[in-house]
C-alpha atoms as a PDB file:
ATOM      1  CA  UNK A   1       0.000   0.000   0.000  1.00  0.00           C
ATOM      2  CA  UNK A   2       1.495   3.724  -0.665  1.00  0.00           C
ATOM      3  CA  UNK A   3       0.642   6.691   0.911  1.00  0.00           C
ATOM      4  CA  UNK A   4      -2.363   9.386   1.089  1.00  0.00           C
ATOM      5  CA  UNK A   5      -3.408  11.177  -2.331  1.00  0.00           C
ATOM      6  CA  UNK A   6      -4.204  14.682  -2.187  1.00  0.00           C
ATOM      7  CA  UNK A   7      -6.643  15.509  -5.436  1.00  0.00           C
ATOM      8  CA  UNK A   8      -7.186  19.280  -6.568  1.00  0.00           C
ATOM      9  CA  UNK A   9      -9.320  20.971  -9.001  1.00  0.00           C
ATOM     10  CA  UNK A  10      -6.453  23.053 -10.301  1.00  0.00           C
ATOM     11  CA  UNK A  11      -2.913  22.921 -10.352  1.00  0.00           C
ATOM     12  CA  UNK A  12      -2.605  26.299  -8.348  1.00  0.00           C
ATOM     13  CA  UNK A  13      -3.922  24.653  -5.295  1.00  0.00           C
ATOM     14  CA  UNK A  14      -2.079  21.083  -6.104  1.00  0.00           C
ATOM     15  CA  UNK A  15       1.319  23.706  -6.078  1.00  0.00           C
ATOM     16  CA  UNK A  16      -0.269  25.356  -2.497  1.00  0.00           C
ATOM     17  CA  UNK A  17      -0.319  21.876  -1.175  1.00  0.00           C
ATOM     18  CA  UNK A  18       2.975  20.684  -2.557  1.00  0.00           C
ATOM     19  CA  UNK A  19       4.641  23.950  -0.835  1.00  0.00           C
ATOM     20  CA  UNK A  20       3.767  22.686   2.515  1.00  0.00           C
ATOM     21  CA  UNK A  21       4.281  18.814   2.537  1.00  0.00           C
ATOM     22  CA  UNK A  22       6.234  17.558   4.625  1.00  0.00           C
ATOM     23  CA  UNK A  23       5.611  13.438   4.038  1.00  0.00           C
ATOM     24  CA  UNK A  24       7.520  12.495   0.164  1.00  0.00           C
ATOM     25  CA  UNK A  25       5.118   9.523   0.601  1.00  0.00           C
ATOM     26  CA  UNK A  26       1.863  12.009  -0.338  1.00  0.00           C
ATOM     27  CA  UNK A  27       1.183  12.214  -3.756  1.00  0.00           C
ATOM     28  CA  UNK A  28      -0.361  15.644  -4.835  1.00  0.00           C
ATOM     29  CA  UNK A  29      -2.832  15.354  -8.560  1.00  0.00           C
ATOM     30  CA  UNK A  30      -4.941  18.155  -9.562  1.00  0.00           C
ATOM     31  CA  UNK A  31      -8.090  16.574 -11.624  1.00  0.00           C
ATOM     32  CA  UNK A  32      -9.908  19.402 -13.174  1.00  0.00           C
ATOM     33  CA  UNK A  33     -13.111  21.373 -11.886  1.00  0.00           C
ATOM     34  CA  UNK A  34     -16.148  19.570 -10.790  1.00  0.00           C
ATOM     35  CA  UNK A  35     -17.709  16.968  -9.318  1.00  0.00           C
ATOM     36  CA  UNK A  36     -17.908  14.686 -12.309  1.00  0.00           C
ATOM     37  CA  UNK A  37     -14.756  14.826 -13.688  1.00  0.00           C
ATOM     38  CA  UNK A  38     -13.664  14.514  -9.923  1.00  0.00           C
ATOM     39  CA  UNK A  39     -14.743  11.782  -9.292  1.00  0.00           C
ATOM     40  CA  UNK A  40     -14.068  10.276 -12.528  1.00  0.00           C
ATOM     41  CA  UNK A  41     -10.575  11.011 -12.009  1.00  0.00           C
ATOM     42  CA  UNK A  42     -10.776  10.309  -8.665  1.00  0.00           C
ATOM     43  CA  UNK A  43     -11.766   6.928  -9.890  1.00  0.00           C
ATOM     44  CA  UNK A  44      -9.441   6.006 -12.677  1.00  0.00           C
ATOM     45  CA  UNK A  45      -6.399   7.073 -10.225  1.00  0.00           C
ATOM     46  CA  UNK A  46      -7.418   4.669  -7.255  1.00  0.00           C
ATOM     47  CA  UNK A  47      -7.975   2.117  -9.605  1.00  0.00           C
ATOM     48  CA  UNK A  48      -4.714   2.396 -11.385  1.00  0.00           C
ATOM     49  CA  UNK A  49      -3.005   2.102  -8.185  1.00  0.00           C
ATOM     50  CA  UNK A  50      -4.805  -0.802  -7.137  1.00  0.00           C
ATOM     51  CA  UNK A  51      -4.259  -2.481 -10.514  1.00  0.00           C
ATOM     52  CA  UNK A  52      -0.194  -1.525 -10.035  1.00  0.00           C
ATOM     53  CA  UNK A  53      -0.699  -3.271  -6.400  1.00  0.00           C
ATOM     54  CA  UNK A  54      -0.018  -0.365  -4.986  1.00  0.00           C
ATOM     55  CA  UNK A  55      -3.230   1.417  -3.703  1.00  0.00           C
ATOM     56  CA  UNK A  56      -3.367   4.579  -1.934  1.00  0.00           C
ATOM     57  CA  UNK A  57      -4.480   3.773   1.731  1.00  0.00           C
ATOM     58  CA  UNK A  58      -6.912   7.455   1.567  1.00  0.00           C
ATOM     59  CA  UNK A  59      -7.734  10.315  -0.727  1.00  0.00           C
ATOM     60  CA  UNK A  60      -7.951  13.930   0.714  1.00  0.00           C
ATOM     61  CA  UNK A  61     -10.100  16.185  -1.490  1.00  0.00           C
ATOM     62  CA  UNK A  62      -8.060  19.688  -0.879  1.00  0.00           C
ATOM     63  CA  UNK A  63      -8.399  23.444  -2.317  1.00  0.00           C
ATOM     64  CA  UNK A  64     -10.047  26.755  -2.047  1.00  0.00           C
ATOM     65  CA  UNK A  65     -13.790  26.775  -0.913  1.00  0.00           C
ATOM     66  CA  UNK A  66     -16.682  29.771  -0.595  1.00  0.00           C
ATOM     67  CA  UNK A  67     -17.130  29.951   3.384  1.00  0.00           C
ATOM     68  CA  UNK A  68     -20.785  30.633   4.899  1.00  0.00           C
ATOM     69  CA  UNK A  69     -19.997  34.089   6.847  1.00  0.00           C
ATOM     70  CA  UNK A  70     -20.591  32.661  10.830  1.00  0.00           C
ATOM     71  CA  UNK A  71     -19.519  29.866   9.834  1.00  0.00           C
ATOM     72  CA  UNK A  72     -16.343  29.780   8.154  1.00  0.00           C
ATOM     73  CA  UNK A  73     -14.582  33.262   7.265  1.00  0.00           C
ATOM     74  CA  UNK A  74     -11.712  33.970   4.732  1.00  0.00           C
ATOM     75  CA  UNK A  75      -8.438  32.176   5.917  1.00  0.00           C
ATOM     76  CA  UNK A  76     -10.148  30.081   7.738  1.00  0.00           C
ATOM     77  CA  UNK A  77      -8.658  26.055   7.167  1.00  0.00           C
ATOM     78  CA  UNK A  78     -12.203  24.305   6.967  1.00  0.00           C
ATOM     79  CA  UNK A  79     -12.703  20.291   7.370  1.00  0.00           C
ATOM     80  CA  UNK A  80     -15.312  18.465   6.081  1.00  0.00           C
ATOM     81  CA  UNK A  81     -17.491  16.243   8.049  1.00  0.00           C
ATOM     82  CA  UNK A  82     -19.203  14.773   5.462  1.00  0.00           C
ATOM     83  CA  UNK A  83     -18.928  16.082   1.333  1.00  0.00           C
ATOM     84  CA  UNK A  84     -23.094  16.953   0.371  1.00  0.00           C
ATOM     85  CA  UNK A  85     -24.366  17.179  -2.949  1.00  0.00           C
ATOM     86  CA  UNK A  86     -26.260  19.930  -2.606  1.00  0.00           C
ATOM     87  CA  UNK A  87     -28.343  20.547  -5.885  1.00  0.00           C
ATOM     88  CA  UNK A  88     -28.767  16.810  -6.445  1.00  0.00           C
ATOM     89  CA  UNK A  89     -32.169  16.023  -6.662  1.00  0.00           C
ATOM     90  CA  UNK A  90     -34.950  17.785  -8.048  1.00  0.00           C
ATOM     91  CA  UNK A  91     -37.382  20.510  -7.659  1.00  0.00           C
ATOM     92  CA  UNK A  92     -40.741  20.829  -6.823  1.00  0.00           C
ATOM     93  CA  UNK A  93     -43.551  23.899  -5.895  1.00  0.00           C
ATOM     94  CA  UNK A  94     -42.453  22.657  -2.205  1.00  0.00           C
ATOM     95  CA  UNK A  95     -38.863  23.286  -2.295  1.00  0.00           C
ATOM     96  CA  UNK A  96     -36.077  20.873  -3.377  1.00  0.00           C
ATOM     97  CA  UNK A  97     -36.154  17.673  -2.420  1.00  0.00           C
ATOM     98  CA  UNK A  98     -32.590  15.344  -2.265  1.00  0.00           C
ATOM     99  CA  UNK A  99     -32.215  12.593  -5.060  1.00  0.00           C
ATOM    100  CA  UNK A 100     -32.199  10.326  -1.578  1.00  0.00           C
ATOM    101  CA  UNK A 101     -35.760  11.312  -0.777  1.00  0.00           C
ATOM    102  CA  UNK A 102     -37.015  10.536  -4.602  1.00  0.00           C
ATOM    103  CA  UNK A 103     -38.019   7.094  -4.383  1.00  0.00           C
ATOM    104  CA  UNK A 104     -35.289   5.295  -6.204  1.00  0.00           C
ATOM    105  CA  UNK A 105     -34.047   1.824  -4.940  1.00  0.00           C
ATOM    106  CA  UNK A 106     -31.346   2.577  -2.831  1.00  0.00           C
ATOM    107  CA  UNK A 107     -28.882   0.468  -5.074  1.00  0.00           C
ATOM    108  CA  UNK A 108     -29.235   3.395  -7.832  1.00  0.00           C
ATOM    109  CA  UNK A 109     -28.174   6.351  -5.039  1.00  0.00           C
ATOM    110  CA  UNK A 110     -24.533   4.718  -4.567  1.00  0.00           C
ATOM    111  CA  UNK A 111     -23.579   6.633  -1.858  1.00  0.00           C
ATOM    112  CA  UNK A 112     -26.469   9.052  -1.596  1.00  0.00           C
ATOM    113  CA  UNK A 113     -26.550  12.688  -1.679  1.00  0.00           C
ATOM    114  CA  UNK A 114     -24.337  12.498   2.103  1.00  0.00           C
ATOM    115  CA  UNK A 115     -20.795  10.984   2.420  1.00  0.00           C
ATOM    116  CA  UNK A 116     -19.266  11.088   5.798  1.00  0.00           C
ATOM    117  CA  UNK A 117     -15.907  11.493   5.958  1.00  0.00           C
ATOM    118  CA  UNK A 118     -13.978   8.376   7.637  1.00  0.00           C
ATOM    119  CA  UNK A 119     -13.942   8.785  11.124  1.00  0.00           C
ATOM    120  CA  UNK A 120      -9.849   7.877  12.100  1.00  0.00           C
ATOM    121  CA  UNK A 121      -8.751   9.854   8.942  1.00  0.00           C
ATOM    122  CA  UNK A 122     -11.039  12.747   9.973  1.00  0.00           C
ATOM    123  CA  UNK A 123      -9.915  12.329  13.638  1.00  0.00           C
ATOM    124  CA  UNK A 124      -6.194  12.543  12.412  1.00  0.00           C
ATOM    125  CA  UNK A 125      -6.569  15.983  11.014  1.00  0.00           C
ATOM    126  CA  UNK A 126      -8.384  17.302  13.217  1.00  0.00           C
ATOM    127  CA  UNK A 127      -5.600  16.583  16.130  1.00  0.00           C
ATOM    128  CA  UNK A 128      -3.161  17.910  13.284  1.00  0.00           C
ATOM    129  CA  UNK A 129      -5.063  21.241  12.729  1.00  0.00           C
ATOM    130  CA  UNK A 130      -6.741  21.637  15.922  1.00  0.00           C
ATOM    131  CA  UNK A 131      -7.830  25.386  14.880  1.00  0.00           C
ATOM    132  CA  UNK A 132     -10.249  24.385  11.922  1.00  0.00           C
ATOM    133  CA  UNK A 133     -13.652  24.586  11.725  1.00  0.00           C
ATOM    134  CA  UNK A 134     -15.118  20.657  11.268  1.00  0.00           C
ATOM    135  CA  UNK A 135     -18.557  20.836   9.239  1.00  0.00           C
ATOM    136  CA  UNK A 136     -20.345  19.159   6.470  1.00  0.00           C
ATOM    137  CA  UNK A 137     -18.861  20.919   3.105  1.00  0.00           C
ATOM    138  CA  UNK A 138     -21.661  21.196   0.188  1.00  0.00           C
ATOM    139  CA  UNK A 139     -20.800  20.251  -3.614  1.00  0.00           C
ATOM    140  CA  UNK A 140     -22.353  22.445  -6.232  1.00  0.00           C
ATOM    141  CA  UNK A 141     -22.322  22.158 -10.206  1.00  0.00           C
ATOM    142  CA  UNK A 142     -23.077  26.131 -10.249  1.00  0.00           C
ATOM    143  CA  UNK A 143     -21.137  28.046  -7.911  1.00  0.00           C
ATOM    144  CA  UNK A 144     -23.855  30.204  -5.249  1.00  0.00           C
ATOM    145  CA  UNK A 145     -23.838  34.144  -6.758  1.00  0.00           C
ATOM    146  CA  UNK A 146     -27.059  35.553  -5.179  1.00  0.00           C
ATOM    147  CA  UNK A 147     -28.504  36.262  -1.998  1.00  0.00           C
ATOM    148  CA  UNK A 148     -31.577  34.054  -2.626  1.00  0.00           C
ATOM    149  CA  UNK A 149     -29.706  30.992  -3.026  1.00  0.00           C
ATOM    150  CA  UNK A 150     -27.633  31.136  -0.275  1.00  0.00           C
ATOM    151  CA  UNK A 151     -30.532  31.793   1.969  1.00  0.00           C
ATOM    152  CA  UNK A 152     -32.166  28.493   0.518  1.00  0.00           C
ATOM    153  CA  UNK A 153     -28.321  26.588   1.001  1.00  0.00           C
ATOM    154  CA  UNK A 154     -28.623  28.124   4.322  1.00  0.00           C
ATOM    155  CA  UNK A 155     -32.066  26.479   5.277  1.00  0.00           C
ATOM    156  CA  UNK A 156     -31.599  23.151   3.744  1.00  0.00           C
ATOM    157  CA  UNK A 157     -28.322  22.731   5.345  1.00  0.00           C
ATOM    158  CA  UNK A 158     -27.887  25.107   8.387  1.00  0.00           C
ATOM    159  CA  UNK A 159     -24.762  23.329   9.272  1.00  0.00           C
ATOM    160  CA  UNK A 160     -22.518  23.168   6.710  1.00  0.00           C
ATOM    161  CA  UNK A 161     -19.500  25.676   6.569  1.00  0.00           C
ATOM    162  CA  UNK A 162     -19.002  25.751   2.938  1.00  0.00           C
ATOM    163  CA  UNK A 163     -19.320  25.265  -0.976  1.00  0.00           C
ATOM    164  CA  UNK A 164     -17.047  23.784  -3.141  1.00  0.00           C
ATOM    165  CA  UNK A 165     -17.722  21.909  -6.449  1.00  0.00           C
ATOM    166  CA  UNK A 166     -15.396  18.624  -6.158  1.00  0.00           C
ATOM    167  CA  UNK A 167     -15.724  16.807  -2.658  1.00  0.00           C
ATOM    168  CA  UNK A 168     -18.799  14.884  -3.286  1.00  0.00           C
ATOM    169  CA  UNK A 169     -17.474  13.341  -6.745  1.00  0.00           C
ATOM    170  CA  UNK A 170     -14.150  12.451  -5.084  1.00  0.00           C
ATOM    171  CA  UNK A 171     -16.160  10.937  -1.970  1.00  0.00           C
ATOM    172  CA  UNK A 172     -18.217   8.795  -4.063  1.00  0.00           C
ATOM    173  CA  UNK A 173     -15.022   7.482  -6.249  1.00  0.00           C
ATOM    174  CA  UNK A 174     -13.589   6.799  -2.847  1.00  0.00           C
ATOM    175  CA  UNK A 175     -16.549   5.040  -1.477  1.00  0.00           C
ATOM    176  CA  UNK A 176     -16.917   2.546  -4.555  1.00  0.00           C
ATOM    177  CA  UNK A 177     -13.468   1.481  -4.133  1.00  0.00           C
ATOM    178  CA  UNK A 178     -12.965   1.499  -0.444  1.00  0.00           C
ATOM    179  CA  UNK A 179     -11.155   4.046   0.462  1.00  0.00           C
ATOM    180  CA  UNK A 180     -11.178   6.561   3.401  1.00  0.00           C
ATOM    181  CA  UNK A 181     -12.017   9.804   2.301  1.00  0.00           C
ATOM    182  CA  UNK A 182     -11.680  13.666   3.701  1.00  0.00           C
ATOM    183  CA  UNK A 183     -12.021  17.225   2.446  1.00  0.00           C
ATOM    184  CA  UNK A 184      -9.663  19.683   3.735  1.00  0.00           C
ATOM    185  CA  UNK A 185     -10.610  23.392   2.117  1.00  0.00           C
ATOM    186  CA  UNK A 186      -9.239  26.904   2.457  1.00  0.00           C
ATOM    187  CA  UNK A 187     -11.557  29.992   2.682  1.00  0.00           C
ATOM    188  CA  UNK A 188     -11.340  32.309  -0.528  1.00  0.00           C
ATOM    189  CA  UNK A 189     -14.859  33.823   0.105  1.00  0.00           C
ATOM    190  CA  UNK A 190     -17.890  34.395   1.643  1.00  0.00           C
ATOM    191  CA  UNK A 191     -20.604  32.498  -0.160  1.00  0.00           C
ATOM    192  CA  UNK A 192     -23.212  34.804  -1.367  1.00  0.00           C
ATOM    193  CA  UNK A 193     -23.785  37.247  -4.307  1.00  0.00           C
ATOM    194  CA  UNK A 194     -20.900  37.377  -6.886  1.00  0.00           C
ATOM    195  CA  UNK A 195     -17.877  39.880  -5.427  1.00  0.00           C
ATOM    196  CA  UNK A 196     -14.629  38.515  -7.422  1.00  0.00           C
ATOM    197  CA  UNK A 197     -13.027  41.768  -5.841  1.00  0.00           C
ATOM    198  CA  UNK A 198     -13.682  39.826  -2.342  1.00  0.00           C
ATOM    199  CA  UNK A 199     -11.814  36.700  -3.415  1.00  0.00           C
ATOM    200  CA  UNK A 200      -8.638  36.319  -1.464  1.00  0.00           C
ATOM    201  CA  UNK A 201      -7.257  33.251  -3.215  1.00  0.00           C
ATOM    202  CA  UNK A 202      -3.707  34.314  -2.484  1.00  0.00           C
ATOM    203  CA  UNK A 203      -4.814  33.892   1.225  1.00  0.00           C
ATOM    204  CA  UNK A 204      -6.537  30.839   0.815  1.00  0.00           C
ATOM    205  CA  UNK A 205      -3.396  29.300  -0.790  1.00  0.00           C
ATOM    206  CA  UNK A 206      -1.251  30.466   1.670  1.00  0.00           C
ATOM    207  CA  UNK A 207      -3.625  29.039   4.507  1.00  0.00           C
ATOM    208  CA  UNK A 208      -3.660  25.904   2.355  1.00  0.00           C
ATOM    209  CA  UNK A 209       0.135  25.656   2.357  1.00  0.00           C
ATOM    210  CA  UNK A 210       0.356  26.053   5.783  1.00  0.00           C
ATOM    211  CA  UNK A 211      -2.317  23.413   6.495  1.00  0.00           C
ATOM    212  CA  UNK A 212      -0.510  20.509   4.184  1.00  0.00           C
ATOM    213  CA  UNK A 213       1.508  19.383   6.702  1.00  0.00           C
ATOM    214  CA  UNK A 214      -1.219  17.308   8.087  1.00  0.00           C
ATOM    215  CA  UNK A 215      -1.642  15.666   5.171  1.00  0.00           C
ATOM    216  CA  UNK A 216       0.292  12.533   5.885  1.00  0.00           C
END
């Protein structure tokens, strides 16, 4: 068995990460934007490995995430207690209602709309980066940009601590093959109507180099 993989939407982060390692075992991929061609990325990587017989004992889904303001502000190192897909599903005159409330046999869902991250792996950062906020991060297709959708993320998940668009694609690759899964993310941005002058991705990097080390 080698060691963790780290997977990034874009090679910016995958550098971020890279900067701060400290274990040579880590291997460090970014895989493009997205949950689907996360996840099939994700997917094709573990399975090499495996093939190779050498399979990565976890995959950490790292980079730069919107942060709900209260919850998770700009800097801020953010881990994710479980990856949600948050628009999956469909809509109705009553609201939205999750693909896992739909009706389908649950041997369709996979994983369902809700993957937890592994417990010891979760545990293990957590004692590593004893400062971040732990929370359930949501996966989107369409990155939030108004005030009336993050009020509606905001009352279907009044937990989470942030939006991303790659954890729940990596989490279900992960899941199918049997391997524990995280999310570590970086705060670039408060989720909520479109501001690119309020990014602060050169912070978020920085907070994600300095949070790599516990990614071993």
């Amino acid at each position: 068995m080698t060691g963790l993989l780290v997977v990034t939407a874009v090679p910016a982060e995958a550098d971020a990460v890279r900067a701060g390692l400290t274990d040579p075992t880590v291997t460090v991929t970014p895989i493009g934007v997205g949950p689907a061609i996360a996840g099939a990325a994700t997917a094709r990587l573990l399975a090499l490995a495996e093939a190779a017989g050498r399979p990565y004992r976890a995959v950490v889904s790292a980079g730069v995430a919107g942060g709900f303001t209260g919850r998770a502000e700009v800097g801020d190192t953010v881990l994710g207690t479980a990856s949600i897909a948050a628009d999956l599903g469909a809509e109705s005159p009553d609201g939205f209602i999750p693909v896992d409330e739909l009706g389908m046999p649950p041997a369709l869902l996979g994983a369902g709309s809700r993957v937890p991250a592994d417990p010891g792996l979760l545990a293990a950062l957590r004692a590593a980066l004893p400062t971040a906020t732990a929370g359930p991060v949501l996966t989107v297709s369409t990155v939030t940009g108004t005030t009336a959708s993050t009020d509606e993320l905001c009352r279907r998940h009044p937990e989470a601590v942030a939006e991303a668009m790659e954890g729940y694609g990596v989490a279900v690759a992960a899941a199918q093959a049997g391997v524990p899964f995280a999310e570590l993310r970086t705060i670039s941005n408060p989720v909520g109507p479109r501001d690119r002058d309020a990014w602060r991705l050169r912070e978020a990097l920085a907070a994600l180099t300095a949070a790599a080390p516990a990614l071993r």
